[in-house]
C-alpha atoms as a PDB file:
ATOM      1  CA  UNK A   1      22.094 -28.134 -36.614  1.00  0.00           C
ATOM      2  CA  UNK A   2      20.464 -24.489 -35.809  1.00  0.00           C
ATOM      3  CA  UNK A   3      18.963 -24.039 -32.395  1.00  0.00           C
ATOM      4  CA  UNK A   4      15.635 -22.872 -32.124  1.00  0.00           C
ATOM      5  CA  UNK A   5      16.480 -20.652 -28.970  1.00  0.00           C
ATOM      6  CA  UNK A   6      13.120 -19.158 -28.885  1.00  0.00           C
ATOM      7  CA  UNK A   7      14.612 -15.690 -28.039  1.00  0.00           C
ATOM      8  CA  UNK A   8      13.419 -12.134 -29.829  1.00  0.00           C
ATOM      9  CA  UNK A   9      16.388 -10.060 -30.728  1.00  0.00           C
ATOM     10  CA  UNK A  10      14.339  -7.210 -29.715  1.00  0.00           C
ATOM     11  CA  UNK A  11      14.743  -7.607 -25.750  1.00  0.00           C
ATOM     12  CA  UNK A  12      18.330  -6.318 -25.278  1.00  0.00           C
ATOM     13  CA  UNK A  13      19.679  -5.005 -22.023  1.00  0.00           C
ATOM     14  CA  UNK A  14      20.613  -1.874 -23.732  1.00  0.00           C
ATOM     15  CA  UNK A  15      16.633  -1.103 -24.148  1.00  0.00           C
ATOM     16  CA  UNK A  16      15.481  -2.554 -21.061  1.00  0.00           C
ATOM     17  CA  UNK A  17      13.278   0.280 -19.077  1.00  0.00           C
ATOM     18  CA  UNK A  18      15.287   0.922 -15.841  1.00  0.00           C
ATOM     19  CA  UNK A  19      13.410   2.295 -12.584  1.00  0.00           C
ATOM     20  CA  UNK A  20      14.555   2.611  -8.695  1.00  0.00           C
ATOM     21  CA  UNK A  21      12.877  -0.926  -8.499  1.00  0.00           C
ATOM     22  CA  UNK A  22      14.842  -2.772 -11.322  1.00  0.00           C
ATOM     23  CA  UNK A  23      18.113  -1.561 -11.477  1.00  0.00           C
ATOM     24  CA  UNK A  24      19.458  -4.610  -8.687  1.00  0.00           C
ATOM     25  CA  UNK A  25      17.727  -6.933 -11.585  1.00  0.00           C
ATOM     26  CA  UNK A  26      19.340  -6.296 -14.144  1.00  0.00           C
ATOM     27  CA  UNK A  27      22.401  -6.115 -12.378  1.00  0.00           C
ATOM     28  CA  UNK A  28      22.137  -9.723 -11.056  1.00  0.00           C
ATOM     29  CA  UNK A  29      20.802 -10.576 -15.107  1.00  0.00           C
ATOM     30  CA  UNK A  30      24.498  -9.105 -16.462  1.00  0.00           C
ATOM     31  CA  UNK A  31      26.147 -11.046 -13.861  1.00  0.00           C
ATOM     32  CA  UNK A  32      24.920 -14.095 -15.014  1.00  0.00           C
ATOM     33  CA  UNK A  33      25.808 -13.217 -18.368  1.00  0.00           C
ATOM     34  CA  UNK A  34      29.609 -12.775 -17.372  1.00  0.00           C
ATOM     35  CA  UNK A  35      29.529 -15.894 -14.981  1.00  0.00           C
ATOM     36  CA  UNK A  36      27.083 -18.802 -16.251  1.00  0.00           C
ATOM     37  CA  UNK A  37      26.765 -20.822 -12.923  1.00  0.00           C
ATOM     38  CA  UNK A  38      27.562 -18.364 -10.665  1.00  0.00           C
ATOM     39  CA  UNK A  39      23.768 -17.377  -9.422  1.00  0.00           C
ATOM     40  CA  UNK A  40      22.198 -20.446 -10.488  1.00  0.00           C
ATOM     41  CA  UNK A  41      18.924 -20.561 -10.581  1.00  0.00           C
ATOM     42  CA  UNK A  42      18.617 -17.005 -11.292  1.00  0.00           C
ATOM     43  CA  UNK A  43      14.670 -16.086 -10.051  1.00  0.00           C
ATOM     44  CA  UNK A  44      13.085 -13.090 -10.775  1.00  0.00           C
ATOM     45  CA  UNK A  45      10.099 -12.277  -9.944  1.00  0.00           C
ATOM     46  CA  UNK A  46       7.345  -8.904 -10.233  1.00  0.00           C
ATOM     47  CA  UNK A  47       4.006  -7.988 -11.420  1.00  0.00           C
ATOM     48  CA  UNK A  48       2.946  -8.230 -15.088  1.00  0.00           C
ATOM     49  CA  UNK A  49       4.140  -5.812 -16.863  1.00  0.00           C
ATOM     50  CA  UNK A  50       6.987  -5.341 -15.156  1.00  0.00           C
ATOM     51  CA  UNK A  51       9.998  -6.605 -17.859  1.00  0.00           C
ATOM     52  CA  UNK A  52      10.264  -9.754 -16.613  1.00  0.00           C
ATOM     53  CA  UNK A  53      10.052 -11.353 -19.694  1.00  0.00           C
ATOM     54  CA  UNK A  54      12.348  -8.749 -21.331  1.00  0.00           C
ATOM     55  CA  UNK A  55      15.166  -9.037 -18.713  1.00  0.00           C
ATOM     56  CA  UNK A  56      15.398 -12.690 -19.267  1.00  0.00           C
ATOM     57  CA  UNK A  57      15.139 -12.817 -23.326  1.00  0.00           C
ATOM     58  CA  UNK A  58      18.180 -10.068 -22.854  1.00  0.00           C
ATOM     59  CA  UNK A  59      20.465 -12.843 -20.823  1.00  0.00           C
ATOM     60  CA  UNK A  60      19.963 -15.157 -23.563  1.00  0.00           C
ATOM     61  CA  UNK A  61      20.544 -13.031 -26.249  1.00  0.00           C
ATOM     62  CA  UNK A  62      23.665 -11.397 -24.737  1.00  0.00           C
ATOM     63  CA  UNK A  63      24.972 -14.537 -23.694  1.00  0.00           C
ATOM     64  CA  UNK A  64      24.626 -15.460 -27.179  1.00  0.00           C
ATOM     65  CA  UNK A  65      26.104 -12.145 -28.635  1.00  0.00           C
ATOM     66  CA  UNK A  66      29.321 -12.910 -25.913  1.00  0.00           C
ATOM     67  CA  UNK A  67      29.190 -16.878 -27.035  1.00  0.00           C
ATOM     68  CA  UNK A  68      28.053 -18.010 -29.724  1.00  0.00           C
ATOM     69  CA  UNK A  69      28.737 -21.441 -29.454  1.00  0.00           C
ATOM     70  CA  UNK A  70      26.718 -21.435 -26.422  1.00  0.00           C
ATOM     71  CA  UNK A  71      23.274 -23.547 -26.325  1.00  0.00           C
ATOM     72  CA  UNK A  72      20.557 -21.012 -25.287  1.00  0.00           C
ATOM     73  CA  UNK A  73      16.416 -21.715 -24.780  1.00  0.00           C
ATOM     74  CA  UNK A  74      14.228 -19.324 -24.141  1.00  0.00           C
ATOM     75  CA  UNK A  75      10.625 -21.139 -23.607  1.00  0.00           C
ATOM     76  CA  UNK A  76       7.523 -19.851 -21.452  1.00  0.00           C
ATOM     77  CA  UNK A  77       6.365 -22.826 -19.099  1.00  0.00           C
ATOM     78  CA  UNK A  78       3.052 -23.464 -20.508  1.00  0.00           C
ATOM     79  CA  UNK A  79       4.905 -24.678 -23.431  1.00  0.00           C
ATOM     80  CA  UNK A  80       7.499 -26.650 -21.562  1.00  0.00           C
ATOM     81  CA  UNK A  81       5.192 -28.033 -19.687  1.00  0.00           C
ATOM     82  CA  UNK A  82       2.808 -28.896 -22.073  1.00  0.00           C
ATOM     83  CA  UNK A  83       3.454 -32.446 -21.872  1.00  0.00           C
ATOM     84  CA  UNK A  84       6.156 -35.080 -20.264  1.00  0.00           C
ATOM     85  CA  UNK A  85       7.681 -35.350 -24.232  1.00  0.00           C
ATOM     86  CA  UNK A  86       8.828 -31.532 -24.360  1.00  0.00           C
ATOM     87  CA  UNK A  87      10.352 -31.674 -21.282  1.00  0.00           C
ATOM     88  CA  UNK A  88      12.184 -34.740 -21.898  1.00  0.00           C
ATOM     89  CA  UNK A  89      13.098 -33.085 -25.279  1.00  0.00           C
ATOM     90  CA  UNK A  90      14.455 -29.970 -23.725  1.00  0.00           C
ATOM     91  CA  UNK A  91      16.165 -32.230 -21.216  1.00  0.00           C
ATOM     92  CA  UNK A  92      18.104 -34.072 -23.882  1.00  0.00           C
ATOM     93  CA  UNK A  93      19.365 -31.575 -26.153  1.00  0.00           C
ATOM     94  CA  UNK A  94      21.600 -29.938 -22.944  1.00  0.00           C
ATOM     95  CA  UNK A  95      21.789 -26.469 -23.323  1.00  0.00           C
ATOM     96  CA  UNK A  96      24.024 -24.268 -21.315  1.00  0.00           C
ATOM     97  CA  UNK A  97      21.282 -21.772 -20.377  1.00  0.00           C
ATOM     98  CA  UNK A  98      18.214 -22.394 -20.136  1.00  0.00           C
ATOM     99  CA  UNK A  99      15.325 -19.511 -19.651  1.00  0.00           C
ATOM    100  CA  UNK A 100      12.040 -20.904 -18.351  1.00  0.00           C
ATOM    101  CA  UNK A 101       9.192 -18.031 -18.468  1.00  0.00           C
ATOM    102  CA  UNK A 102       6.002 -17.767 -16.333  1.00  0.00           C
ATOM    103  CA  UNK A 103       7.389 -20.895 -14.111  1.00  0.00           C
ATOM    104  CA  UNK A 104       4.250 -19.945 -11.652  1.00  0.00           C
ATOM    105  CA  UNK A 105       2.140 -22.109 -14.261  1.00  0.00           C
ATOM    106  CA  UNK A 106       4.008 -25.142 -12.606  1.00  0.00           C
ATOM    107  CA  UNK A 107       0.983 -25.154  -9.998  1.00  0.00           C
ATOM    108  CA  UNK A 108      -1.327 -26.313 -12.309  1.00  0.00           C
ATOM    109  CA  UNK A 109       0.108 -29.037 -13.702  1.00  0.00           C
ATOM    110  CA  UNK A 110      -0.544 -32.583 -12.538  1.00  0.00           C
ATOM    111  CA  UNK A 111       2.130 -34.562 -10.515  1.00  0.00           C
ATOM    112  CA  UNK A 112       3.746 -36.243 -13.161  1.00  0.00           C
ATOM    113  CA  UNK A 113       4.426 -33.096 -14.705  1.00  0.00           C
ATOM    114  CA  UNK A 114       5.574 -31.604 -12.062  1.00  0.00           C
ATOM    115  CA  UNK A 115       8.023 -34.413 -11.031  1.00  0.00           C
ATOM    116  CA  UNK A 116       9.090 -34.112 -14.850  1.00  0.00           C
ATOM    117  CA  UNK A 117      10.330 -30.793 -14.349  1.00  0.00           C
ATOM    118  CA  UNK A 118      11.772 -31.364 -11.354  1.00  0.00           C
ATOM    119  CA  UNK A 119      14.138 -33.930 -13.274  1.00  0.00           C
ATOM    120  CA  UNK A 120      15.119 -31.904 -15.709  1.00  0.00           C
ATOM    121  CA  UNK A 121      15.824 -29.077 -12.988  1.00  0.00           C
ATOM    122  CA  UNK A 122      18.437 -31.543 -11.115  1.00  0.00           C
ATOM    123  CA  UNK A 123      19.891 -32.802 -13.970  1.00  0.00           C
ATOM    124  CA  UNK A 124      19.960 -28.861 -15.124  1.00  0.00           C
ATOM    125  CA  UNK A 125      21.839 -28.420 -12.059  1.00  0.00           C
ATOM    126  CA  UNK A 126      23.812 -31.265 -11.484  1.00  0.00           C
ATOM    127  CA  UNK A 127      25.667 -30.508 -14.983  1.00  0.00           C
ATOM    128  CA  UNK A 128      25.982 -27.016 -13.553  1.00  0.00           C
ATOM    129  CA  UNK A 129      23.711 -25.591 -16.208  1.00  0.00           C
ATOM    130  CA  UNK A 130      22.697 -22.093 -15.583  1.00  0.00           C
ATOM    131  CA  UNK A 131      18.972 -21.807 -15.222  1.00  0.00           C
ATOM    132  CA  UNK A 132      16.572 -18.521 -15.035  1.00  0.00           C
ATOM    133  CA  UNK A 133      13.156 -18.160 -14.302  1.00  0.00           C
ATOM    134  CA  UNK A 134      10.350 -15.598 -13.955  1.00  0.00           C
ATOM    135  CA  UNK A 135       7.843 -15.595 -12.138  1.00  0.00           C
ATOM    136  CA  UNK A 136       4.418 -13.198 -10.684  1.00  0.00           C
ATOM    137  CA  UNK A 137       5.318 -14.182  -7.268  1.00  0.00           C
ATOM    138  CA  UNK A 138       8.520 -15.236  -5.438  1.00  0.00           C
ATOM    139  CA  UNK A 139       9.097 -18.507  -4.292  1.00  0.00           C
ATOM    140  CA  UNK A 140       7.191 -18.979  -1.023  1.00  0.00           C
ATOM    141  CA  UNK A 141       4.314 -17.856  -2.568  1.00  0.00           C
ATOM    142  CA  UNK A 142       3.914 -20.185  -5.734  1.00  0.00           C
ATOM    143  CA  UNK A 143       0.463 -22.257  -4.726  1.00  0.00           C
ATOM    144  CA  UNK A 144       0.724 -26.192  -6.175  1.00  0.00           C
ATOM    145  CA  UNK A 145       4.035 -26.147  -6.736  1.00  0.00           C
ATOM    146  CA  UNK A 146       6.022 -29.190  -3.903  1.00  0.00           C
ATOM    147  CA  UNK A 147       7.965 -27.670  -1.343  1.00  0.00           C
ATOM    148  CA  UNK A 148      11.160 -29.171  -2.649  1.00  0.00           C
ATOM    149  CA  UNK A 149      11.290 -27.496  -6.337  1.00  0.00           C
ATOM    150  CA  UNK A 150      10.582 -24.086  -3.932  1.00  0.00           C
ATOM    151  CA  UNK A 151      13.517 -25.024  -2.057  1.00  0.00           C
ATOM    152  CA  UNK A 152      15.405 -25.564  -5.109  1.00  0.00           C
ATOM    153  CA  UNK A 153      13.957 -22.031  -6.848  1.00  0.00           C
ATOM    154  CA  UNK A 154      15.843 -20.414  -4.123  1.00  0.00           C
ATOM    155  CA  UNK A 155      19.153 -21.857  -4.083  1.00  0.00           C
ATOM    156  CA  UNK A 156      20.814 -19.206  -6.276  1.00  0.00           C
ATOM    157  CA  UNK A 157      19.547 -15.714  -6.465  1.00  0.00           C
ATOM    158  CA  UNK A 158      16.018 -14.388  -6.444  1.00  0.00           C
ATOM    159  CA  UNK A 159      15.736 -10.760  -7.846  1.00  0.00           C
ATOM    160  CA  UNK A 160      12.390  -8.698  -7.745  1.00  0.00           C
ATOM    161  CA  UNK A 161      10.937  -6.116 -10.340  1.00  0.00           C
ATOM    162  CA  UNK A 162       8.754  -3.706  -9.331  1.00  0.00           C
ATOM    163  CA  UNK A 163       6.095  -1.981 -12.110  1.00  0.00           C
ATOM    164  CA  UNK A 164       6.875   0.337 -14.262  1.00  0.00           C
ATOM    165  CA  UNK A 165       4.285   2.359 -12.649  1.00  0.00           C
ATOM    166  CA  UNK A 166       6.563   2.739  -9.532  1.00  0.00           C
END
């Protein structure tokens, strides 16, 4: 059966806009392409606009180009998050990377929603699942969002982009 992964084919890390303020990014993203596990969670975080959402489409999609056989979902967190039945689907199917977008959205959620995702995060982890997510802010900063899925945000790397502006 064909896996949805929800990436676009047009976010590669070949033509991925590279500043000053990005560069330790997008090395941290290729690392976690070469070593699924390794910085896991991968966080990044950084103003809109700032190729957050690029960055992480271009881990799936060269993880996918590198491994095919790997299970790969790229899904913003409204959509995850839109009820306890798509997280519990995502949960089941087990992929190998998993790409959560916008995770800030987590604050306004309800608690059972919130406690939802934090199951599928452990049992993400546990299996020693890589996991990336994006974010406007960096972990501390997240408002709604229970201390102990901050403390868990942080556990692997967190990686900041600055604007393209800058």
């Amino acid at each position: 059966m064909m896996i949805n992964t929800g990436l676009n084919n047009k976010y590669q890390f070949e033509n991925f806009f590279e500043n000053d303020g990005n560069d330790s990014a997008k090395k941290v993203a290729r690392a976690v392409v070469e070593d699924l596990g390794f910085y896991n969670p991968l966080y990044i975080y950084g103003p809109s606009g700032s190729g957050k959402t690029h960055l992480l489409q271009a881990i799936g999609n060269k993880v996918l180009e590198n491994n095919p056989e790997k299970r790969v979902k790229y899904i913003s967190a409204e959509d995850l998050l839109e009820n306890e039945l798509e997280i519990q689907k995502v949960r089941s199917e087990e992929f190998d990377l998993l790409i959560v977008d916008d995770i800030q959205i987590l604050g306004e959620k309800d608690i059972l929603i919130q406690e939802k995702f934090l199951n599928l995060f452990n049992s993400q982890q546990y299996k020693n699942k890589q996991m990336v997510f994006s974010s406007d802010t960096e972990p501390d900063q997240l408002e709604n969002v229970p201390s102990r899925l901050i403390v868990r945000f942080k556990w692997g790397m967190t990686a900041y982009l600055t604007s393209l502006e800058d």
